[in-house]
N, C-alpha and C. Protein backbone atom coordinates (compact mmCIF):
# COMPACT_ATOMS: atom_id res chain seq x y z
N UNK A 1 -15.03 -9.86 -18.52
CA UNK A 1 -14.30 -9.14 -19.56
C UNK A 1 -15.29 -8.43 -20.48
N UNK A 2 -14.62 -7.52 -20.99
CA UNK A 2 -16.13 -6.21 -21.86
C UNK A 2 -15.74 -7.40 -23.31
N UNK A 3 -16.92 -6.49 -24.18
CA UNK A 3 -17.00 -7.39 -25.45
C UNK A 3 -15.27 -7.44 -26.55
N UNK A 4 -15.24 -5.49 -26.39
CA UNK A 4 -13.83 -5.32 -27.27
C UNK A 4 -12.60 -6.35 -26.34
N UNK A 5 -12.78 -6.29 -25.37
CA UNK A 5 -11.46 -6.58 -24.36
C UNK A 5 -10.95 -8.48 -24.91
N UNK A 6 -12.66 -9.41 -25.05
CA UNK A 6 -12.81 -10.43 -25.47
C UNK A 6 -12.06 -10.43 -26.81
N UNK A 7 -12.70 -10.09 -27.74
CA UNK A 7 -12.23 -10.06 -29.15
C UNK A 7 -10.61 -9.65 -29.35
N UNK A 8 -9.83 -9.16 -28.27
CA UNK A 8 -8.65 -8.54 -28.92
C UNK A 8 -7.95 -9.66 -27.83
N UNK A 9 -8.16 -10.47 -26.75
CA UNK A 9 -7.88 -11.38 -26.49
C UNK A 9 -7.96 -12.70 -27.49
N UNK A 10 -8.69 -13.00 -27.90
CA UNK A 10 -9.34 -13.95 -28.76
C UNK A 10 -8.31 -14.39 -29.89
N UNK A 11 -8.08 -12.94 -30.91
CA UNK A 11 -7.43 -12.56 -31.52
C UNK A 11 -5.97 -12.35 -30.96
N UNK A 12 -5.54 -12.31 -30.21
CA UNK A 12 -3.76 -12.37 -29.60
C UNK A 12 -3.79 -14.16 -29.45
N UNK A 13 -4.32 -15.14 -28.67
CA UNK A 13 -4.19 -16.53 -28.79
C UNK A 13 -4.25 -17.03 -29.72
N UNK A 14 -5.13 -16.22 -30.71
CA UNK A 14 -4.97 -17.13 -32.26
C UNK A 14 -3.88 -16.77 -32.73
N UNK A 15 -3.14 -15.88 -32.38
CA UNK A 15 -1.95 -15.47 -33.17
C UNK A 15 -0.96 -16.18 -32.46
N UNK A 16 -0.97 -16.61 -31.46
CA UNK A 16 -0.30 -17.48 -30.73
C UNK A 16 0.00 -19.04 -31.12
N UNK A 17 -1.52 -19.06 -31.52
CA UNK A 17 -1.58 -20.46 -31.97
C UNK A 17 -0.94 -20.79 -33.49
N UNK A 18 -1.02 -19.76 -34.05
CA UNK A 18 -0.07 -20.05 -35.51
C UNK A 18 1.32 -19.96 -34.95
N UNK A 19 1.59 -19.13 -33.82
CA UNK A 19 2.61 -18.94 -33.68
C UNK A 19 3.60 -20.45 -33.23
N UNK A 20 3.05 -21.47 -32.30
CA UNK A 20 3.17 -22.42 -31.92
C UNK A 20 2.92 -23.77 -33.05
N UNK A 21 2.28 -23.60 -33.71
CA UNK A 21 2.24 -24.18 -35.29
C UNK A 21 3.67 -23.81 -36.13
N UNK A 22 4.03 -22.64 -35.97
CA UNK A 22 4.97 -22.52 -36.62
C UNK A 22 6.70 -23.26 -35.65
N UNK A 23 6.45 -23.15 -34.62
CA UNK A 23 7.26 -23.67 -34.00
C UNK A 23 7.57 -25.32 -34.18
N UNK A 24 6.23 -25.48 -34.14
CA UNK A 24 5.82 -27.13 -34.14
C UNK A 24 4.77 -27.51 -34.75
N UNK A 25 5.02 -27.65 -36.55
CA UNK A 25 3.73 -28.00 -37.00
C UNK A 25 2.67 -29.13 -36.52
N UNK A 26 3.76 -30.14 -35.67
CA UNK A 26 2.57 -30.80 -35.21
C UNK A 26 1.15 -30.42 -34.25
N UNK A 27 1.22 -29.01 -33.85
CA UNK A 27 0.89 -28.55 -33.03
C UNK A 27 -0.70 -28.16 -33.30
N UNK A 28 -1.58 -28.89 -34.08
CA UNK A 28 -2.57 -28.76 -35.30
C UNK A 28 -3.55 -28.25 -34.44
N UNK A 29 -3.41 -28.77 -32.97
CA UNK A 29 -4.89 -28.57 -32.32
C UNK A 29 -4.13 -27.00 -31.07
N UNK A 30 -3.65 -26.61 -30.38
CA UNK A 30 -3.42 -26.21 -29.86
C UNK A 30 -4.63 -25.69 -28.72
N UNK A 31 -4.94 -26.55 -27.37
CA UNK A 31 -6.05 -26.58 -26.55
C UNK A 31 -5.84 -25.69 -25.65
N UNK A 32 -6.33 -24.17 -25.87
CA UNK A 32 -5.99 -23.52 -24.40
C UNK A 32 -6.46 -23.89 -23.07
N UNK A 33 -7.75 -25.06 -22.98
CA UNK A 33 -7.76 -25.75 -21.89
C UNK A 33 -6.95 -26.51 -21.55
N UNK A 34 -6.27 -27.37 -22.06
CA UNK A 34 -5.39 -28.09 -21.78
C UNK A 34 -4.30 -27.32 -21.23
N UNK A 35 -3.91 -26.09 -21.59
CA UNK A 35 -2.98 -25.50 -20.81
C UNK A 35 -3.60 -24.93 -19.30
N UNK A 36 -4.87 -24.38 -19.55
CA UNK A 36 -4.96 -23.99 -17.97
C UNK A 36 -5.02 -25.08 -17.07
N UNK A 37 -5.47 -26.76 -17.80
CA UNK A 37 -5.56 -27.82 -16.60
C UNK A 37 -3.96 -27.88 -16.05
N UNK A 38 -3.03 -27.41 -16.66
CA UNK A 38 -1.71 -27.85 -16.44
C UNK A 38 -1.00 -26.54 -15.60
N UNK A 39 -1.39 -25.31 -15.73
CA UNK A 39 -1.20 -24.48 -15.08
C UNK A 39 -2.73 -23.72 -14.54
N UNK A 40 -3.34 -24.34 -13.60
CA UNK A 40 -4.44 -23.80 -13.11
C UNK A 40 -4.63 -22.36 -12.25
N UNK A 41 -3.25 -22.15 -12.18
CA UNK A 41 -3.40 -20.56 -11.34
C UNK A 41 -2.88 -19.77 -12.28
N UNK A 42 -2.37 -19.86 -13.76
CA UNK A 42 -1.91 -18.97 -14.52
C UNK A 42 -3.00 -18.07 -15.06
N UNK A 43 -2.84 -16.93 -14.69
CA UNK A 43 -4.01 -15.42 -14.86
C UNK A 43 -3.90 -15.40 -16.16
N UNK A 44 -5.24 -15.04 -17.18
CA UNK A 44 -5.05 -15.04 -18.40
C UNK A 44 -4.46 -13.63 -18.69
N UNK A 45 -4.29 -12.80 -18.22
CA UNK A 45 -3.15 -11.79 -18.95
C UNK A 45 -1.41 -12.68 -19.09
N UNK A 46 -1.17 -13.37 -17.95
CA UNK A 46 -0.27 -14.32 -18.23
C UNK A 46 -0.23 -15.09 -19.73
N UNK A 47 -1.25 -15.93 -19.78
CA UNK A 47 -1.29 -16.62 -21.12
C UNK A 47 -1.40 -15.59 -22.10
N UNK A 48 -1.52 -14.11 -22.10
CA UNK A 48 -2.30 -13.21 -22.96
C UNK A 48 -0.66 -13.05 -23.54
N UNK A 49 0.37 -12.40 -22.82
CA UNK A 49 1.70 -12.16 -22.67
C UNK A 49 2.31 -13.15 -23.39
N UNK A 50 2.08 -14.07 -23.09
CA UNK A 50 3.09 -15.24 -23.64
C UNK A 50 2.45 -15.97 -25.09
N UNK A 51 1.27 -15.93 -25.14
CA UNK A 51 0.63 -16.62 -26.53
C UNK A 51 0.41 -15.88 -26.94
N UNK A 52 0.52 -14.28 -27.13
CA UNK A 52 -0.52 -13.04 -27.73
C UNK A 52 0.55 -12.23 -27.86
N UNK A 53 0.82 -12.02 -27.24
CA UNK A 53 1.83 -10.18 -27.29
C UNK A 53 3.49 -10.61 -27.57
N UNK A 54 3.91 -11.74 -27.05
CA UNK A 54 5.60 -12.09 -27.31
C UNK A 54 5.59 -13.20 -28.62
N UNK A 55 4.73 -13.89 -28.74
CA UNK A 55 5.36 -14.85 -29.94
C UNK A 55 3.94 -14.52 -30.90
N UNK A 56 4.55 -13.37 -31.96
CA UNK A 56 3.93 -12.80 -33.02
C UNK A 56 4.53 -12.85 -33.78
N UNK A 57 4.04 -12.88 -35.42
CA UNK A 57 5.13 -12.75 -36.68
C UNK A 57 6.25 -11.82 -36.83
N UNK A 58 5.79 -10.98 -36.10
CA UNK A 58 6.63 -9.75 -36.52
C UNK A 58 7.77 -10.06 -35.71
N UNK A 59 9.02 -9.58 -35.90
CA UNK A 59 10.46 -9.47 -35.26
C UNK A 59 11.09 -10.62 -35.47
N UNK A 60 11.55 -11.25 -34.98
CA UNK A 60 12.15 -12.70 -35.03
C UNK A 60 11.48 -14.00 -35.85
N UNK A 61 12.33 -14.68 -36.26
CA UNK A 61 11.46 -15.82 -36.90
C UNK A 61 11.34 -16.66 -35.93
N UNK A 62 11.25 -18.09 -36.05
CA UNK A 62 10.68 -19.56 -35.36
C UNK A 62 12.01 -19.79 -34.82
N UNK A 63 12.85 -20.16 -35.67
CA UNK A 63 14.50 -20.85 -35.23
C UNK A 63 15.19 -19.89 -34.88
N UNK A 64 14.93 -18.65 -35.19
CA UNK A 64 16.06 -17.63 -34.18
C UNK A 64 15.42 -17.82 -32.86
N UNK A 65 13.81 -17.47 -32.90
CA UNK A 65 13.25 -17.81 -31.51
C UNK A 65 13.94 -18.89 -30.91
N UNK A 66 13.56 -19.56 -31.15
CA UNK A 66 14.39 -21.32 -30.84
C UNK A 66 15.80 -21.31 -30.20
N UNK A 67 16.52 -20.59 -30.71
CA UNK A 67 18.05 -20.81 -30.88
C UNK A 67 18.21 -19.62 -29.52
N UNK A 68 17.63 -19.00 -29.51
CA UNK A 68 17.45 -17.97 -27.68
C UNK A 68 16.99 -18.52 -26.98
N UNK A 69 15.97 -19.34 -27.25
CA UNK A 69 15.17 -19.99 -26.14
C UNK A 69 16.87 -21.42 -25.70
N UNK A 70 16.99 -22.13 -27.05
CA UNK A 70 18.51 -23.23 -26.40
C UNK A 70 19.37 -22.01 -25.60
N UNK A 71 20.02 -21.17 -25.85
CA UNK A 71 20.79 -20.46 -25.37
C UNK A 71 20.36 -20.07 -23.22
N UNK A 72 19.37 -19.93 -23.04
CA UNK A 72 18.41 -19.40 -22.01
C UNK A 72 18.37 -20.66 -21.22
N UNK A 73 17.87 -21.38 -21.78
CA UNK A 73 17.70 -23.00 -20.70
C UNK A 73 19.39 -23.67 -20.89
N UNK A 74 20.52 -23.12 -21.42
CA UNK A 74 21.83 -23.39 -21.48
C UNK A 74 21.98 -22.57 -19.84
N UNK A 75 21.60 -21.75 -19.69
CA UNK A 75 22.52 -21.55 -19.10
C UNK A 75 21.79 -21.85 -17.51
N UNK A 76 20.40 -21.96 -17.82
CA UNK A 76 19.48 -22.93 -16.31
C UNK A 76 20.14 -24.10 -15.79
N UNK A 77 20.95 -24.45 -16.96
CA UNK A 77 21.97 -25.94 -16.58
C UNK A 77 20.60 -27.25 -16.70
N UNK A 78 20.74 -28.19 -15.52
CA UNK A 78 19.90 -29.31 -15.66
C UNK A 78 18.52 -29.01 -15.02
N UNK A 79 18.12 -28.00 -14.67
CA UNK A 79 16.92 -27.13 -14.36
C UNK A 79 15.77 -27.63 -14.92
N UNK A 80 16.47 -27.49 -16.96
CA UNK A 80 15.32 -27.13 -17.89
C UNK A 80 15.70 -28.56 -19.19
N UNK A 81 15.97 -29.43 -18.56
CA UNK A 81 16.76 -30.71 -19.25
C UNK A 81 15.34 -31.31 -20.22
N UNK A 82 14.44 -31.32 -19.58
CA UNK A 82 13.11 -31.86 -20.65
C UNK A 82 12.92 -30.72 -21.31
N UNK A 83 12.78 -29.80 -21.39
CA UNK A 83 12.21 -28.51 -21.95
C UNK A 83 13.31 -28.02 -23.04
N UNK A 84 14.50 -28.24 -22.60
CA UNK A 84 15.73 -28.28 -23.73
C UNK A 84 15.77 -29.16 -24.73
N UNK A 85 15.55 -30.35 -24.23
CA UNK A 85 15.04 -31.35 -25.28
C UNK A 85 14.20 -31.43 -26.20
N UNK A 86 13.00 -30.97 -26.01
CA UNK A 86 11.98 -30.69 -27.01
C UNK A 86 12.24 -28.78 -27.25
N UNK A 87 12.95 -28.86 -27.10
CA UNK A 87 13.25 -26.87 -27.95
C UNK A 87 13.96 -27.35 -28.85
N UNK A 88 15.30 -28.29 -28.22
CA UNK A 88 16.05 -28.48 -29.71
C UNK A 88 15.42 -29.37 -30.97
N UNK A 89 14.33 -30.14 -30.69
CA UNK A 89 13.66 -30.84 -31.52
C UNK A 89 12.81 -29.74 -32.43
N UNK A 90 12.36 -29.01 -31.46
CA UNK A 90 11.62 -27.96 -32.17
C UNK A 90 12.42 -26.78 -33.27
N UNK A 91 13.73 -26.68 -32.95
CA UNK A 91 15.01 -25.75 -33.78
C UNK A 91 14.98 -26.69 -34.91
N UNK A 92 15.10 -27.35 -34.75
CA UNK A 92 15.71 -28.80 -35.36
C UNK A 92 14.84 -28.38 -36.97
N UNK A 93 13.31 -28.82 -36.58
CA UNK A 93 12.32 -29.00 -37.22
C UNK A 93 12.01 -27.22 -37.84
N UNK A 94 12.16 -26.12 -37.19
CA UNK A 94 12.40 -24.91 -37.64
C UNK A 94 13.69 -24.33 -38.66
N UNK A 95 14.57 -25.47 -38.82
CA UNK A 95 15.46 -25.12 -39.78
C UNK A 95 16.59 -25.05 -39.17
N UNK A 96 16.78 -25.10 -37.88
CA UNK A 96 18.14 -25.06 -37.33
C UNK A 96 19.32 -25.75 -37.87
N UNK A 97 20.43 -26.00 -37.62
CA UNK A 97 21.37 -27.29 -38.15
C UNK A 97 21.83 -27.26 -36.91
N UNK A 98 22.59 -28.84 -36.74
CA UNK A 98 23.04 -29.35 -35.30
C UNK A 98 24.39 -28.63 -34.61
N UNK A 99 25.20 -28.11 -36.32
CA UNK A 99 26.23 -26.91 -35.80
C UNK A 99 25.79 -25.83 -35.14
N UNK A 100 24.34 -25.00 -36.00
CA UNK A 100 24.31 -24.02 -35.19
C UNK A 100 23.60 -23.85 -33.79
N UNK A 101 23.03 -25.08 -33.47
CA UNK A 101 22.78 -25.17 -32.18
C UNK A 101 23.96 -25.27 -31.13
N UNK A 102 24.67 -26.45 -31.30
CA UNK A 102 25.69 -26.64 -31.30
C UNK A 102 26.40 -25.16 -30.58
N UNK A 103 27.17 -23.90 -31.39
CA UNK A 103 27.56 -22.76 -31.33
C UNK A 103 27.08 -22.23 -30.29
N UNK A 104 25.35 -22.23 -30.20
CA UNK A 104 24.85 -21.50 -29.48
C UNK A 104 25.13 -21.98 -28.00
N UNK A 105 25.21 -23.04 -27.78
CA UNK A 105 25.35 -23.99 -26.87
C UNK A 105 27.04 -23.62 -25.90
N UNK A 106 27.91 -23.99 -27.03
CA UNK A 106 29.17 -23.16 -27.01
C UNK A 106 29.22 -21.68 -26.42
N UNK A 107 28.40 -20.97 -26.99
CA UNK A 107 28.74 -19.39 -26.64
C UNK A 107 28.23 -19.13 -25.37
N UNK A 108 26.94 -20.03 -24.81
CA UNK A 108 26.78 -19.97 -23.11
C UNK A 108 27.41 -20.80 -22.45
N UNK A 109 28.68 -21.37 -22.84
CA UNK A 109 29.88 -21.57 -21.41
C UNK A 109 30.05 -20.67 -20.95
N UNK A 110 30.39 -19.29 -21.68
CA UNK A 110 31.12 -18.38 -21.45
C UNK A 110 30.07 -17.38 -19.70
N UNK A 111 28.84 -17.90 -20.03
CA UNK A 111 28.00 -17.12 -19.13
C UNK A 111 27.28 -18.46 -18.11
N UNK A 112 27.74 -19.70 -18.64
CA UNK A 112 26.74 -20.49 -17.96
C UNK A 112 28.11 -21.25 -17.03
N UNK A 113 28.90 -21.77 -17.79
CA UNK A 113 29.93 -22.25 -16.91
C UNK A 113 30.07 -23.93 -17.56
N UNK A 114 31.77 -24.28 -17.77
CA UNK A 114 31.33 -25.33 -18.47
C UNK A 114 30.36 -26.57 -18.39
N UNK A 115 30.18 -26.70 -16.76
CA UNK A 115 29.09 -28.02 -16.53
C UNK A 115 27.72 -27.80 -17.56
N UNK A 116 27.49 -26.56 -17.24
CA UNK A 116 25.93 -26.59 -17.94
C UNK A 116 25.88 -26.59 -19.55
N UNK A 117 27.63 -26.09 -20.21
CA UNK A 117 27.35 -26.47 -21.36
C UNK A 117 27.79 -27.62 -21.73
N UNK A 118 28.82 -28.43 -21.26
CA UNK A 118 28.42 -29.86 -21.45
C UNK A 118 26.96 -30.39 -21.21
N UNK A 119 26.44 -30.48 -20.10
CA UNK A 119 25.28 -31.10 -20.09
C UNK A 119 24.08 -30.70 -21.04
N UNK A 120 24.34 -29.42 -21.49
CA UNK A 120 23.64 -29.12 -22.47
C UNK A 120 23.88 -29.70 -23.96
N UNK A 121 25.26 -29.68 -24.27
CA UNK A 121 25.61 -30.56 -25.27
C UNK A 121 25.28 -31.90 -25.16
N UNK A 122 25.28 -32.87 -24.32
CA UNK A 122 24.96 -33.80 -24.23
C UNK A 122 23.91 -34.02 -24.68
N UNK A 123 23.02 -33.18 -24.32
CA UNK A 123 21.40 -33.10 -24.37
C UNK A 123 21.12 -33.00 -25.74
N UNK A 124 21.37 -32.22 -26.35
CA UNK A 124 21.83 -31.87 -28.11
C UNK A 124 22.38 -32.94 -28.79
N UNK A 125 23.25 -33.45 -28.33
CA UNK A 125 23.79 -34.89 -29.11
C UNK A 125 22.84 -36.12 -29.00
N UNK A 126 22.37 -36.18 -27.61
CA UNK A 126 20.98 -37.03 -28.00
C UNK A 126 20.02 -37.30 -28.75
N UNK A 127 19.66 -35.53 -28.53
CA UNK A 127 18.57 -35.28 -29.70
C UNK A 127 18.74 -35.37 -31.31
N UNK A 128 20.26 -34.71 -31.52
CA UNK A 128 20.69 -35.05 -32.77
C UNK A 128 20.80 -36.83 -33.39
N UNK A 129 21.20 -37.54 -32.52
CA UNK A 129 21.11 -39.16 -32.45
C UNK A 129 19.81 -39.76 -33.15
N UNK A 130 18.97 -39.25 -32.04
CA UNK A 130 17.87 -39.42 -32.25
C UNK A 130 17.22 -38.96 -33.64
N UNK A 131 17.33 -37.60 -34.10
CA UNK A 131 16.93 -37.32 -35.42
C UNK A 131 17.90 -37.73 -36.74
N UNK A 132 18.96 -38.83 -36.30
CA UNK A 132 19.74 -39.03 -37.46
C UNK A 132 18.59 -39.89 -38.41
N UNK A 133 18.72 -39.30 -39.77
CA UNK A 133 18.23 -39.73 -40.80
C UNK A 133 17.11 -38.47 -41.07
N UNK A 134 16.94 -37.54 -40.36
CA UNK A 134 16.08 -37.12 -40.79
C UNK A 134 16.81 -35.86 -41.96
N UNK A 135 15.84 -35.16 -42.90
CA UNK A 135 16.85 -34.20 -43.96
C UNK A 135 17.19 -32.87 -43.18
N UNK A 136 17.22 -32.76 -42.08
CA UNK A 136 17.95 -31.65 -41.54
C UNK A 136 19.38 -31.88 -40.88
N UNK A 137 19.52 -32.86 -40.69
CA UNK A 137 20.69 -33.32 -40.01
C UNK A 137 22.10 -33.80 -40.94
């Protein structure tokens, strides 16, 4: 990679990495090795795309992000059942409320079909279970 090409890479993952902080403050360390051990054939224009160029400050906030991303794995059905789980934890913790997940959840029957939004609700009521007591719920 040339020197500019480095630096404006460099600079898109760090913006990534707040970006994923903001999703999930626990997210303090964010290891881009740790992601390539887990996806070892993913080309870094791949990671460039997805940590650099799509989840930036600008346009959307954290929990609208969030609340597309529940909507998207709604309608994968039981595909994306772990990955739904920790999105809605992550809405959750972004400001979401359990209604408006909830809704969103609701509005992809219409495209997902009711199995996948039950099972998606299900999945949501768990998680909500699980975060009872916390001040978002």
């Amino acid at each position: 990679m040339t020197d500019p090409f480095t630096k404006m890479f460099q600079q898109m993952l760090a913006q990534g990495q707040e970006m994923a902080r903001t999703f999930n403050p626990a997210l303090e360390h964010f290891d881009l090795k740790a992601v390539e051990k887990m996806f070892p054939t993913m080309p870094a224009d791949m990671l460039e795309m997805w940590f650099g160029k799509t989840f930036n400050r600008d346009g959307l906030d954290a929990r609208t992000r969030l609340l597309v991303t529940i909507a998207a794995m709604t309608v994968q059905g039981a595909l994306a059942e772990p990955q739904l789980r920790m999105t809605i934890r992550h809405a959750i913790e972004a400001g979401a409320t359990p209604r408006e997940i909830a809704e969103v959840i609701y509005q992809m029957g219409m495209f997902a079909g009711l199995p996948a939004m039950q099972k998606a609700l299900e999945i949501a009521q768990g998680v909500f279970t699980e975060s009872e007591g916390s001040p978002q719920t």
